[in-house]
C-alpha atoms as a PDB file:
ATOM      1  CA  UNK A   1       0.000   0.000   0.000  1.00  0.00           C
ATOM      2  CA  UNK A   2       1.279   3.476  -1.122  1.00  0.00           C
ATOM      3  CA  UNK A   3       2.017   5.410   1.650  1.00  0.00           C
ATOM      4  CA  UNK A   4      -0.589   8.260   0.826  1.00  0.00           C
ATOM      5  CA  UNK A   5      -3.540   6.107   0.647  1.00  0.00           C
ATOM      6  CA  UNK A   6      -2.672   4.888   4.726  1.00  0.00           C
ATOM      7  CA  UNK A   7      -5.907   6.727   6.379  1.00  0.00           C
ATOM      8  CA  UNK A   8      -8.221   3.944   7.178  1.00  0.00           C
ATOM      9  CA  UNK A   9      -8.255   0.566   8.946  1.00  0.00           C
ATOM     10  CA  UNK A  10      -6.977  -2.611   6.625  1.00  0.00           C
ATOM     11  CA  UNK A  11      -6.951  -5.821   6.616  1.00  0.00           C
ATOM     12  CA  UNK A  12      -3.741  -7.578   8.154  1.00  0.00           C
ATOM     13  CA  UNK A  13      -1.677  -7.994   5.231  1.00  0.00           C
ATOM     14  CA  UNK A  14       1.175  -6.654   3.149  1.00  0.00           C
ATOM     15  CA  UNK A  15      -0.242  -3.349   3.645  1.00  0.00           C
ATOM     16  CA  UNK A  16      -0.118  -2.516   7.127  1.00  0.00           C
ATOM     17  CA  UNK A  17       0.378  -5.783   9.301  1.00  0.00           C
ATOM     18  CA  UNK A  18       0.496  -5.708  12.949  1.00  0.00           C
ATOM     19  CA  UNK A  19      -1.986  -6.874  16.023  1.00  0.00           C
ATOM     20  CA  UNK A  20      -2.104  -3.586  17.188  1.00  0.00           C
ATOM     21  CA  UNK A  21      -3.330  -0.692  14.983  1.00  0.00           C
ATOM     22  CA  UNK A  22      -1.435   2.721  16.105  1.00  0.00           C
ATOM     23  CA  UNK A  23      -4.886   3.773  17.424  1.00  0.00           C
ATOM     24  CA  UNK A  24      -4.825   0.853  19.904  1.00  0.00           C
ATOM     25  CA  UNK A  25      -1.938   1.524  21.448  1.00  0.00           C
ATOM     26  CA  UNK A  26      -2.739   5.106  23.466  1.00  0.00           C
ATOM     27  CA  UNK A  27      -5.696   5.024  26.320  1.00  0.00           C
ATOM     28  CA  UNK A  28      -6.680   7.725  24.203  1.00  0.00           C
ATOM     29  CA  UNK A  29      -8.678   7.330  20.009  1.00  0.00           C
ATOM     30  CA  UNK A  30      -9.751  10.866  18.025  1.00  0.00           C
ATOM     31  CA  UNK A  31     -12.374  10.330  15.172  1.00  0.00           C
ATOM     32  CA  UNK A  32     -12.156  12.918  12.308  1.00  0.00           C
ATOM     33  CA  UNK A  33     -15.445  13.987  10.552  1.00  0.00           C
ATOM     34  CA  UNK A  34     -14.898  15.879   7.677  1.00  0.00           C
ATOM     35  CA  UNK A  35     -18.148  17.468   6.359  1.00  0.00           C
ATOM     36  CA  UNK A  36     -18.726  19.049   3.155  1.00  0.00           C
ATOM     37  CA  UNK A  37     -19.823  18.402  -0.513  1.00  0.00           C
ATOM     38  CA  UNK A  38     -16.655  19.628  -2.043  1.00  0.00           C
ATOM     39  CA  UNK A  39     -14.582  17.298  -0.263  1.00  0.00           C
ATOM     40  CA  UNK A  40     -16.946  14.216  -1.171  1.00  0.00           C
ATOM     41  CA  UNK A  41     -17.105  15.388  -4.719  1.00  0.00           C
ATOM     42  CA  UNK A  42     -13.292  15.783  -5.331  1.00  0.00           C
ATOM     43  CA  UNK A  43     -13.080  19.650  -5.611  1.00  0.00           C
ATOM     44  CA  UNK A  44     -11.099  20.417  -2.758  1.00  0.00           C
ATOM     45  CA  UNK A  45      -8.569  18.462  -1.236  1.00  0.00           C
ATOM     46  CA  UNK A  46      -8.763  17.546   2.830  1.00  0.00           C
ATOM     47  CA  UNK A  47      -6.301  19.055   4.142  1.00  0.00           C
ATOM     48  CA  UNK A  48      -7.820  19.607   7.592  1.00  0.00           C
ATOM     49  CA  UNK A  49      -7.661  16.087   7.989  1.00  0.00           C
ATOM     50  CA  UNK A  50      -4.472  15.339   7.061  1.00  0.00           C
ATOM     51  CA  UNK A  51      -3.253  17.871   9.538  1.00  0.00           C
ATOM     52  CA  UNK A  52      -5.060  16.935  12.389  1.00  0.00           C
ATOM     53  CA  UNK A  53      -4.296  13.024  12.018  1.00  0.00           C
ATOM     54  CA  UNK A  54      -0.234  14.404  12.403  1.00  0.00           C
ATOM     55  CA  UNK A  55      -1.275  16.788  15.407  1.00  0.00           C
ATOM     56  CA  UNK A  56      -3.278  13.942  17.065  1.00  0.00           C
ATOM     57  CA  UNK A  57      -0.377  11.405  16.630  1.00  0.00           C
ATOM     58  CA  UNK A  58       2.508  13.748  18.330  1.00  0.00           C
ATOM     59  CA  UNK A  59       0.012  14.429  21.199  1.00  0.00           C
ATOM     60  CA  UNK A  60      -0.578  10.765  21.827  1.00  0.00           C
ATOM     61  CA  UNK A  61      -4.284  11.094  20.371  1.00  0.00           C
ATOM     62  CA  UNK A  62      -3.857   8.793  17.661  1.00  0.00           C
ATOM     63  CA  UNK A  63      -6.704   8.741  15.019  1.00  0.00           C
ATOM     64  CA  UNK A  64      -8.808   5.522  14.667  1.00  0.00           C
ATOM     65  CA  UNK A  65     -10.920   6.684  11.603  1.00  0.00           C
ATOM     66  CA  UNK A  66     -11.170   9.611   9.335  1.00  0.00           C
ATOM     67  CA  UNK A  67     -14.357  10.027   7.715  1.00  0.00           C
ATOM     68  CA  UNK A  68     -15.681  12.558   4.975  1.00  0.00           C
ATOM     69  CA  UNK A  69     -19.549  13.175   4.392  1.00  0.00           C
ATOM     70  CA  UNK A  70     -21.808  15.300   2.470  1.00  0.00           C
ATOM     71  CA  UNK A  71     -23.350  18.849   3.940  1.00  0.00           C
ATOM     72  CA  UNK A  72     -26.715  16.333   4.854  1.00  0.00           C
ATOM     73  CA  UNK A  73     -28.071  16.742   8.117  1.00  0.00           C
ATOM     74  CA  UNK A  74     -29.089  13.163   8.357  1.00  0.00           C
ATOM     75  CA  UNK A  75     -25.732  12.025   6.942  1.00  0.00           C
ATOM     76  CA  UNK A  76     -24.012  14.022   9.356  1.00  0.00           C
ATOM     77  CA  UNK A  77     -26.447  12.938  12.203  1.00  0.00           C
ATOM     78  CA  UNK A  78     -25.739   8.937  11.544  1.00  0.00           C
ATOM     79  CA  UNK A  79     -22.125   9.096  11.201  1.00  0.00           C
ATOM     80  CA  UNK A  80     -22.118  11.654  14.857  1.00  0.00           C
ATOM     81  CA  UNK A  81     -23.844   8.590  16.532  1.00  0.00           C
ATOM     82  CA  UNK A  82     -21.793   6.309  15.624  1.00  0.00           C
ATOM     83  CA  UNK A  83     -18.579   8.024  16.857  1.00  0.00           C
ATOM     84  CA  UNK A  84     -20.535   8.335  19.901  1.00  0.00           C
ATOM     85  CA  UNK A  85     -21.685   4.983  20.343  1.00  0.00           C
ATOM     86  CA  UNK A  86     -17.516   3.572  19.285  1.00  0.00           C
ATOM     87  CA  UNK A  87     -16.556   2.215  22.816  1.00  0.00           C
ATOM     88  CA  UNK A  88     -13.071   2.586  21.349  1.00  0.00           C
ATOM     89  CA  UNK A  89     -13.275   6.686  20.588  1.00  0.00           C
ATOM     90  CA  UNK A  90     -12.317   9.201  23.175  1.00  0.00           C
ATOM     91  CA  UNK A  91     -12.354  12.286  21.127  1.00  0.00           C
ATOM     92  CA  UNK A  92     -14.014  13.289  18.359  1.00  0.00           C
ATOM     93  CA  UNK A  93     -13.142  15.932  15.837  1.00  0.00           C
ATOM     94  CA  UNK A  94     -15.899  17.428  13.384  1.00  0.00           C
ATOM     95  CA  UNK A  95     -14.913  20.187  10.549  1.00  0.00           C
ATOM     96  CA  UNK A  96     -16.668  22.012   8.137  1.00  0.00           C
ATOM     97  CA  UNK A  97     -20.303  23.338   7.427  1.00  0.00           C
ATOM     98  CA  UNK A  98     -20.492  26.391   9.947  1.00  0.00           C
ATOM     99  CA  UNK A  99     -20.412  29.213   7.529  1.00  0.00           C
ATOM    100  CA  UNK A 100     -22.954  31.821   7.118  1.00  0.00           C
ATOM    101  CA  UNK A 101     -24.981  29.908   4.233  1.00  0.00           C
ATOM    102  CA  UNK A 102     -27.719  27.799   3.964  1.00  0.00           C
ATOM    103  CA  UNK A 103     -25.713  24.787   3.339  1.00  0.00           C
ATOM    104  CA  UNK A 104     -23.701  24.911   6.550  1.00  0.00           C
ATOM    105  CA  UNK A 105     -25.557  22.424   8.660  1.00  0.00           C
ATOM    106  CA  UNK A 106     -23.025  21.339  11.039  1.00  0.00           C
ATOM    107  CA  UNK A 107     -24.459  22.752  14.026  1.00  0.00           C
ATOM    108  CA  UNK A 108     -28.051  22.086  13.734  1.00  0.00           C
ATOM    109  CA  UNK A 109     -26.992  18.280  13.526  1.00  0.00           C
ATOM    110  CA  UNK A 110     -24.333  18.414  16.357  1.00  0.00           C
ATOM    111  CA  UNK A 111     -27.739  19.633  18.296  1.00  0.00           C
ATOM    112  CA  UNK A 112     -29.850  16.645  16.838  1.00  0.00           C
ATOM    113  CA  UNK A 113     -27.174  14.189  17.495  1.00  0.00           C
ATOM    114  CA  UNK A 114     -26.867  15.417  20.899  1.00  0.00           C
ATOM    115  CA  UNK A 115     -30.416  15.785  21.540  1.00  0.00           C
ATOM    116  CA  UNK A 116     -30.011  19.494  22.469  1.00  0.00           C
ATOM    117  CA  UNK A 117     -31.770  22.521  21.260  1.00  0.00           C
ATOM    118  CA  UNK A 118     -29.565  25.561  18.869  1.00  0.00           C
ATOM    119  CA  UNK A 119     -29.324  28.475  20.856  1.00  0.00           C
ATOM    120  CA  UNK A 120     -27.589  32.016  20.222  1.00  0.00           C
ATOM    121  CA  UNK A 121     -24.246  32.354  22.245  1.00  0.00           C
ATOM    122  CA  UNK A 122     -24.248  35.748  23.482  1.00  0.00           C
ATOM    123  CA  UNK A 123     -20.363  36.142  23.297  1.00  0.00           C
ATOM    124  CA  UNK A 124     -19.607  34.634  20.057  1.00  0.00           C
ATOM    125  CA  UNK A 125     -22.883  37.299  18.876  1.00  0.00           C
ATOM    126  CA  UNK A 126     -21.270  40.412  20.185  1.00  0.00           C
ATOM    127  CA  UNK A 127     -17.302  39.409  18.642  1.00  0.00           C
ATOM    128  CA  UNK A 128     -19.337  38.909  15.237  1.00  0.00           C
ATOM    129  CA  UNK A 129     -20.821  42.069  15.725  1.00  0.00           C
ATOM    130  CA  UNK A 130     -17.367  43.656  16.688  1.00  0.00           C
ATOM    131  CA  UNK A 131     -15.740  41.918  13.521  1.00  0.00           C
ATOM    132  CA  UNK A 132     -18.453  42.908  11.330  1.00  0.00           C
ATOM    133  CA  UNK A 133     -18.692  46.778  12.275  1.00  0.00           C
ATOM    134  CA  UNK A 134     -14.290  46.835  11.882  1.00  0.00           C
ATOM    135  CA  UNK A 135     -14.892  45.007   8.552  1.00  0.00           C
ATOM    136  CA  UNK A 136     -17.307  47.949   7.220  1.00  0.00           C
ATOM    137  CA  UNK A 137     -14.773  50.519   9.020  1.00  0.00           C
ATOM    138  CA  UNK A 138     -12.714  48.995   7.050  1.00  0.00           C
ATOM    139  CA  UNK A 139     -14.751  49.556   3.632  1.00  0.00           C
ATOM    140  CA  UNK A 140     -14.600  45.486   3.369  1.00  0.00           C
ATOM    141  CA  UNK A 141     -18.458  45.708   3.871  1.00  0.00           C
ATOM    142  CA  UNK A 142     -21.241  48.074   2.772  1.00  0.00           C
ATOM    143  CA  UNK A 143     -23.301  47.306   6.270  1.00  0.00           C
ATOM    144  CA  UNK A 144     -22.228  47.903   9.736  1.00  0.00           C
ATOM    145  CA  UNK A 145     -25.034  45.599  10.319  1.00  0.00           C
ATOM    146  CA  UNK A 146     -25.186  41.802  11.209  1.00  0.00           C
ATOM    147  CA  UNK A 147     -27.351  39.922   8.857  1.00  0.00           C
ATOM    148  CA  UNK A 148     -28.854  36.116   9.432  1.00  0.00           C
ATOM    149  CA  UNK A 149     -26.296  34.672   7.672  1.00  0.00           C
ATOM    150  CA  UNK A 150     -23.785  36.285   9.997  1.00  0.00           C
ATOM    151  CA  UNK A 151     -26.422  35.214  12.649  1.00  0.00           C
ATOM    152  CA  UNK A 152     -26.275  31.497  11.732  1.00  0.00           C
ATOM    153  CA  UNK A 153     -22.612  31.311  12.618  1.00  0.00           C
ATOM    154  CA  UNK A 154     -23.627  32.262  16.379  1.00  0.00           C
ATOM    155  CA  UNK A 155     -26.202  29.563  16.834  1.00  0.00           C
ATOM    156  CA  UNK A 156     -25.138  26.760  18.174  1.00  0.00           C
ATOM    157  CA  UNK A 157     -26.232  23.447  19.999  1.00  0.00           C
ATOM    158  CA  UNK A 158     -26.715  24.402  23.550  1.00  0.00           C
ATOM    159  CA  UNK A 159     -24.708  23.575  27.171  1.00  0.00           C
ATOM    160  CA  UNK A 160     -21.228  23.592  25.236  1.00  0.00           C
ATOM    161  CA  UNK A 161     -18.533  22.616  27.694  1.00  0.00           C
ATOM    162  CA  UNK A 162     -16.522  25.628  25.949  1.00  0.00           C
ATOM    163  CA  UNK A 163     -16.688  28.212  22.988  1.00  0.00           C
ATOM    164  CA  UNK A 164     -13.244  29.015  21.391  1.00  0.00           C
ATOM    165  CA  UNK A 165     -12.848  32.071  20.271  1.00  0.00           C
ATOM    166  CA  UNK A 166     -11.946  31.906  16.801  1.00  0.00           C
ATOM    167  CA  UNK A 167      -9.689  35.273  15.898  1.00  0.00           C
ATOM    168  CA  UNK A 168      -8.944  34.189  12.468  1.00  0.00           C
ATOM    169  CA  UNK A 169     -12.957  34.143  11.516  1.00  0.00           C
ATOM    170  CA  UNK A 170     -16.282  34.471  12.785  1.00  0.00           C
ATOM    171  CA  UNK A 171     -17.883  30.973  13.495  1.00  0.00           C
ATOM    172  CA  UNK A 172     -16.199  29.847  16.770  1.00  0.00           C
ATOM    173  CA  UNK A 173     -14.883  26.407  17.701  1.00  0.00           C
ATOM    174  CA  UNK A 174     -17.055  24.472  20.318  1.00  0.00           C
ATOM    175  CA  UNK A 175     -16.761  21.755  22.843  1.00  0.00           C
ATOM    176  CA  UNK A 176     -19.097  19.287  23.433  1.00  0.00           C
ATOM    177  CA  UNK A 177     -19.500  16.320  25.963  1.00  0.00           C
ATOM    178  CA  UNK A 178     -21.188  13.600  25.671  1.00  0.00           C
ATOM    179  CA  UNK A 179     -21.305   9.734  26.150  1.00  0.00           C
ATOM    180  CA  UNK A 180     -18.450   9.970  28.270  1.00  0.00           C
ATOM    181  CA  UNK A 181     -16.436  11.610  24.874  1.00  0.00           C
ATOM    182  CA  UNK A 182     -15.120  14.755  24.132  1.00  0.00           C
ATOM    183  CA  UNK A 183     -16.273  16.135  20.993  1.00  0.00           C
ATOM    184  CA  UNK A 184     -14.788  19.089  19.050  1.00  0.00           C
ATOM    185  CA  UNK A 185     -16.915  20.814  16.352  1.00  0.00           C
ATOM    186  CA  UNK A 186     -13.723  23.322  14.558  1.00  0.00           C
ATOM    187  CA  UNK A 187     -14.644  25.114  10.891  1.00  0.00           C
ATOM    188  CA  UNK A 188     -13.655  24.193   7.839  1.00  0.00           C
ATOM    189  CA  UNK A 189     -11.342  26.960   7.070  1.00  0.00           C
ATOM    190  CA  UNK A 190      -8.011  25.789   7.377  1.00  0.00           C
ATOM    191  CA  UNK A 191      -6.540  28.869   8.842  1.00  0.00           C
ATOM    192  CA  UNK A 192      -9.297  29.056  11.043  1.00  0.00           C
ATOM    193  CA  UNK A 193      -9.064  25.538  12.352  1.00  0.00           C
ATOM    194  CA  UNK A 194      -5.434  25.560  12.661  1.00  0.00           C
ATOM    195  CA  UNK A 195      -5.792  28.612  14.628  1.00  0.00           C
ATOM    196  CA  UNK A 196      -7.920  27.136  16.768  1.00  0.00           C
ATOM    197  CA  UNK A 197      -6.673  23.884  17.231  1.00  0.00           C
ATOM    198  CA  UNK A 198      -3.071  25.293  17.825  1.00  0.00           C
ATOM    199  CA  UNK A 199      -3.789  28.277  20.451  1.00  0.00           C
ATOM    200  CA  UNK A 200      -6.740  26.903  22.088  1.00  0.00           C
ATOM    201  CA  UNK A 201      -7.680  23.390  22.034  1.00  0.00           C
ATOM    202  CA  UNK A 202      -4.471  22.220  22.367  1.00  0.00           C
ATOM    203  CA  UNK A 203      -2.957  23.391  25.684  1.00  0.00           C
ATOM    204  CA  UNK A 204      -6.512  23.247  27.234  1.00  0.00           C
ATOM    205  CA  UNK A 205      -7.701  19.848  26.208  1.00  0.00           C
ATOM    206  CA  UNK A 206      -5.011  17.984  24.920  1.00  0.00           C
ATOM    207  CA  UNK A 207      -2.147  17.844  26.897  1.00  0.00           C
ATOM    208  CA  UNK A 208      -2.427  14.335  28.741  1.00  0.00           C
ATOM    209  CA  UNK A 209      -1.658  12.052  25.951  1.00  0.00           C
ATOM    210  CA  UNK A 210       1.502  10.290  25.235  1.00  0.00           C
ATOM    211  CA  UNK A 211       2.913  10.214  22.187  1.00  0.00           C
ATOM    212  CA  UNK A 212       3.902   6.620  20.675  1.00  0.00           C
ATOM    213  CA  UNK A 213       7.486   6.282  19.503  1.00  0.00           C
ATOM    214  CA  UNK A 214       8.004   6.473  15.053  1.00  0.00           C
ATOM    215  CA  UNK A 215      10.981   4.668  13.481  1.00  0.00           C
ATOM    216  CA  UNK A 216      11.719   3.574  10.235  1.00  0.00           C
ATOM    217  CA  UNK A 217      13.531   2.211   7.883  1.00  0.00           C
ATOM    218  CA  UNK A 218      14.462   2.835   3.830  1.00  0.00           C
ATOM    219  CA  UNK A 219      14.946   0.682   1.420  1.00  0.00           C
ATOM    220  CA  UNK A 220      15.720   1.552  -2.334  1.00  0.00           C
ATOM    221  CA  UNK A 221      14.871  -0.718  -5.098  1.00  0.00           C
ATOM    222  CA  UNK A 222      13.287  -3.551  -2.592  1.00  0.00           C
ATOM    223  CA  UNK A 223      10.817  -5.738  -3.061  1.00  0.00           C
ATOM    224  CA  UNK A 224       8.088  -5.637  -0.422  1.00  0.00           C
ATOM    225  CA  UNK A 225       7.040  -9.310  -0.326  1.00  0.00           C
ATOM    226  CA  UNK A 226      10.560 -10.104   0.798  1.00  0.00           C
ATOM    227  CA  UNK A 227       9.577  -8.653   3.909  1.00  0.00           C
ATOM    228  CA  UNK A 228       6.064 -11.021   4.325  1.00  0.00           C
ATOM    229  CA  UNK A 229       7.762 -13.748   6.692  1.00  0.00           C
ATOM    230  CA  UNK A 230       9.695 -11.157   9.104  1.00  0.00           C
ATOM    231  CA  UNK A 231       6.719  -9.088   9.427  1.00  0.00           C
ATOM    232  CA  UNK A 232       4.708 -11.682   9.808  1.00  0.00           C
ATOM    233  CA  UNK A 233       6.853 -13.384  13.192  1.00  0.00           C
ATOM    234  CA  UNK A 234       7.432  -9.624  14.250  1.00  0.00           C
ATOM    235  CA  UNK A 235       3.848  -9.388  14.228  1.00  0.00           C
ATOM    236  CA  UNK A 236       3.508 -12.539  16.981  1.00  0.00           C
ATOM    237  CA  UNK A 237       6.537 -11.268  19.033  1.00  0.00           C
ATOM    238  CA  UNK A 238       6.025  -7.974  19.211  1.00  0.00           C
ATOM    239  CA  UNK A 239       2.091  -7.586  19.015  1.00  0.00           C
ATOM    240  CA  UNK A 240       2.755  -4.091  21.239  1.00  0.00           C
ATOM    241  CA  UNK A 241       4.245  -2.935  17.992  1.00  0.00           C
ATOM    242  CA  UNK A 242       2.842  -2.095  14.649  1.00  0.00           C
ATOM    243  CA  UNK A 243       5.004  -2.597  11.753  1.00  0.00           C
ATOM    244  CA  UNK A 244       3.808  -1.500   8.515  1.00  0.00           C
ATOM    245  CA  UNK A 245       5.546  -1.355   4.671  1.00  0.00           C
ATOM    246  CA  UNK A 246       4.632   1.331   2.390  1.00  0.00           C
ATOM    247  CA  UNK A 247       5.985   1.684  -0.906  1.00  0.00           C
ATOM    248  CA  UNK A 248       6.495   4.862  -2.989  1.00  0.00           C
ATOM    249  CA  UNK A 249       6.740   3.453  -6.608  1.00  0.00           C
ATOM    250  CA  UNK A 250       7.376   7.118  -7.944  1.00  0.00           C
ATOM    251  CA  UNK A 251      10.873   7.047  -5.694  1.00  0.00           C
ATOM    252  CA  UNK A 252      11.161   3.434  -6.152  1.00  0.00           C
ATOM    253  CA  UNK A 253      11.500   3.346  -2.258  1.00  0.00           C
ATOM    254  CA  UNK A 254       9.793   1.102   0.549  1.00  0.00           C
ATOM    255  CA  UNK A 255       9.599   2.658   4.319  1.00  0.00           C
ATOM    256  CA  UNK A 256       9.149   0.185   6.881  1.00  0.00           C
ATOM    257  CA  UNK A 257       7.457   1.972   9.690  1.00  0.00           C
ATOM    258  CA  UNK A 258       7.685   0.872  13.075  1.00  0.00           C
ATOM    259  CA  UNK A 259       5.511   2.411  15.884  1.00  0.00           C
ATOM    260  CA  UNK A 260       4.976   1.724  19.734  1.00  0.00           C
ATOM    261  CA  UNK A 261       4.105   2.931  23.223  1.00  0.00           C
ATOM    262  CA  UNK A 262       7.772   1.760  24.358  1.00  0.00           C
ATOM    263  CA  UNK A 263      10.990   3.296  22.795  1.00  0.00           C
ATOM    264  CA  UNK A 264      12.947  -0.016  23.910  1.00  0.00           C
ATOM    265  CA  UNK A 265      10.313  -2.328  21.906  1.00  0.00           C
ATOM    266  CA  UNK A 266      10.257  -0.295  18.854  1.00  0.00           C
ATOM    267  CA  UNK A 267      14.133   0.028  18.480  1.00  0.00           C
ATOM    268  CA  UNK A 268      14.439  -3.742  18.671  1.00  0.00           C
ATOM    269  CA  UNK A 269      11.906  -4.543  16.740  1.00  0.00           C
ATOM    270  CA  UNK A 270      13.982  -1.946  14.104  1.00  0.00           C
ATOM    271  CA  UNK A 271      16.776  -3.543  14.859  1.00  0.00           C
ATOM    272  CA  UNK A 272      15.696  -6.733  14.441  1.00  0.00           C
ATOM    273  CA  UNK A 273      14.282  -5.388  10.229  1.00  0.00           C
ATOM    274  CA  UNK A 274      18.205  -3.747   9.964  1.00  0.00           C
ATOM    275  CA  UNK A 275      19.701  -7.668  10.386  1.00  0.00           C
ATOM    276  CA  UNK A 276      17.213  -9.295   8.901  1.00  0.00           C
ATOM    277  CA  UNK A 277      17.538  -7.644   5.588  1.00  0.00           C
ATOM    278  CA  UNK A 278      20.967  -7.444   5.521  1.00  0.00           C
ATOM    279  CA  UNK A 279      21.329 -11.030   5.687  1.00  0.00           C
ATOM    280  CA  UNK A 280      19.241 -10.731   2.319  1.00  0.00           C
ATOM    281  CA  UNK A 281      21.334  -8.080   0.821  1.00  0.00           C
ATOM    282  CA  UNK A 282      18.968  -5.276   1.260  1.00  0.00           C
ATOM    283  CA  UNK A 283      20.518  -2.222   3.373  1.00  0.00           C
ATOM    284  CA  UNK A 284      18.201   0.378   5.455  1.00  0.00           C
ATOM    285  CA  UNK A 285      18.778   3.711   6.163  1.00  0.00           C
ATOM    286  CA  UNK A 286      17.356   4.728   9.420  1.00  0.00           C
ATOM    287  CA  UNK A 287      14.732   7.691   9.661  1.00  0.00           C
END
């Protein structure tokens, strides 16, 4: 498997072998929920995603599932309650659809997945107000005046366990608990979420994870099935480690990722991949 097609759960294999997926090794899983037609339909790349997965992974929130939907309410609604109901999932990360238009659904179905009524936050209504009257001082607006659509981006599900602030844009990030989960509903915009994510979320909420230890190995010119029967008996002594191949058949070049709660176990298990192939003729250079 190439390595930029790694986002979702596989089968053992090949691919991505190991008894423990990377999500299974931290006391703590994050669930990404990408929302928004242009991401189903191909016209805008997820980049959100991509980021957070990274972020997640050095905090020691590792991601179990990354999932992109449409802007449908009942779309968004099922695949909410099923994060939710995920025994496995601590944290949950929603982005996209808060916007000022009348396809931004987002926080209507946070509130029906939740079970909780939309109501206008008072402080997130008076910094849109603020933002829109500097934007008209400004002469980036012809109105001084909020309008619904500004509104809309105010209204959100109620009894948030905190409201971000946002100073890149106007729709804030929100906190939600439920189900014993932490969920975290951040816009679309990248700068925005980043923002966010970065300068607020972060230090607040995220700071008790441990990160697992990354090593790895390159190979140039190797054959990846060479490496079935190692990975496959590393995979029985070292289920606390997940070893994965991913080859790059633009660089001609196969990383053989190693990843684990214990620094000790993931350098012999690298160690153990630097001998082994070796003794085949195949030499590694250490990432």
């Amino acid at each position: 498997m190439r390595d930029d097609e790694a986002t979702g759960p596989l089968t053992p294999g090949l691919g991505r072998m190991g008894s423990k997926d990377p999500a299974g090794i931290s006391r703590y899983n994050s669930a990404i929920v990408a929302i928004g037609d242009e991401l189903v339909g191909g016209f805008t790349l997820d980049s959100n995603s991509h980021w957070l997965a990274e972020r997640l992974r050095l905090l020691g929130y590792p991601v179990k599932r990354i999932t992109a939907i449409r802007d449908r309410p009942e779309e968004i609604v099922e695949q909410l309650r099923r994060e939710l109901s995920d025994p496995e999932v601590t944290h949950v990360f929603v982005s996209g659809g808060l916007g000022p238009t009348p396809d931004d659904r987002t926080f209507a179905s946070v509130a029906q997945a939740l079970g909780r009524e939309q109501v206008i936050w008072e402080e997130t209504r008076a910094r849109i107000e603020r933002r829109v009257r500097r934007m008209h001082e400004a002469g980036l607006l012809e109105s001084p005046d909020v309008t619904e659509g500004n509104l809309r981006m105010a209204r959100i599900p109620a009894e948030p366990a905190h409201v971000f602030k946002n100073r890149r844009g106007m729709a804030p990030g929100v906190m939600y608990e439920a189900d014993g989960k932490s969920i975290f509903v951040l816009p679309g915009v990248p700068l925005e979420m980043k923002g966010i994510f970065t300068e607020e979320l972060e230090p607040q909420f995220l700071s008790g994870g441990s990160a697992a230890t990354v090593r790895e190995l390159r190979f140039t010119f190797a054959v990846e099935a060479r490496f079935y029967p190692l990975m496959r008996e590393l995979e029985e002594k070292y289920p606390d480690v997940s070893v994965g191949s991913y080859p790059n058949f633009e660089t001609k070049e196969l990383v053989i990722r190693c990843l684990g709660k214990d620094p000790k176990r993931v350098d012999e298990v690298i160690e153990v991949i630097r001998r082994r192939s070796a003794e085949l003729g195949m030499t590694g250079e250490a990432r």
